[in-house]
Protein backbone atom coordinates (compact mmCIF):
# COMPACT_ATOMS: atom_id res chain seq x y z
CA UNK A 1 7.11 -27.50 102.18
CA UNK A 2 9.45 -28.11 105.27
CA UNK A 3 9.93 -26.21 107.85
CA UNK A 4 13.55 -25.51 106.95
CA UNK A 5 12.36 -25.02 103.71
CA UNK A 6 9.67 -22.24 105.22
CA UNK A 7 12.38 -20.35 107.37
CA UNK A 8 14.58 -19.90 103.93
CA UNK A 9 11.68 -18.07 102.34
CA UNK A 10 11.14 -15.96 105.07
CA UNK A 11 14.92 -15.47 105.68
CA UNK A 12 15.77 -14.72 102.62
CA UNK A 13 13.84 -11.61 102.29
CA UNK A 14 14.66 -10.10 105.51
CA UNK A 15 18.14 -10.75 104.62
CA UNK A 16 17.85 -8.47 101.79
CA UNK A 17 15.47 -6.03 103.00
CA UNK A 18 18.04 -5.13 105.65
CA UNK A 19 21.14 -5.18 103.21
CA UNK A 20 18.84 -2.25 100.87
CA UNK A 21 18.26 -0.49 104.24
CA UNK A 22 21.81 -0.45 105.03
CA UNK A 23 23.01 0.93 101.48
CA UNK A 24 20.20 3.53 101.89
CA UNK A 25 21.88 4.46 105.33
CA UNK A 26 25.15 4.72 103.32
CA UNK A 27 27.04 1.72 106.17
CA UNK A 28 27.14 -0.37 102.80
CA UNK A 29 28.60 0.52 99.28
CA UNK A 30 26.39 -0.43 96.26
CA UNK A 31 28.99 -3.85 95.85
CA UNK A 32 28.79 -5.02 99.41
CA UNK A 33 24.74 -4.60 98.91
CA UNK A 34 24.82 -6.66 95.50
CA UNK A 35 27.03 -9.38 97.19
CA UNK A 36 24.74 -9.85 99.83
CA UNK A 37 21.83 -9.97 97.91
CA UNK A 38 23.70 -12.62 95.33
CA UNK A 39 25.14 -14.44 98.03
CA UNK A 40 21.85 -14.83 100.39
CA UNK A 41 19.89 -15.94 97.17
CA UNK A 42 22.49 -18.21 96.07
CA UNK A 43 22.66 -20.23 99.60
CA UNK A 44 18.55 -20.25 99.96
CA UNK A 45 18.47 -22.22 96.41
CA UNK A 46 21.19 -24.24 97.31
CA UNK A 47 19.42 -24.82 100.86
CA UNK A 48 16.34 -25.17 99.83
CA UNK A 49 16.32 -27.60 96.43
CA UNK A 50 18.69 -29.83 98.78
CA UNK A 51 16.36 -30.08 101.64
């Protein structure tokens, strides 16, 4: 595993931890949470089967 490859799996998850904290703080609605979460996943495949 890269190192680029390393910083998307520990990205990724912080990414969405902090999108589900702010949803639970009510700054994001349930769809700007989802796309986040969709959207941060979908890059760090992309990112990291191309790498």
């Amino acid at each position: 595993m890269t190192e680029a490859q390393l910083g998307l799996v520990t990205a990724t998850p912080i990414i969405i931890v902090f999108a589900a904290a702010l949803w639970r703080m009510g700054v994001l609605s349930t769809t700007g949470t989802v796309s986040a979460i969709v959207a941060s996943v979908a890059i760090a495949v992309v990112l990291f089967t191309t790498q």
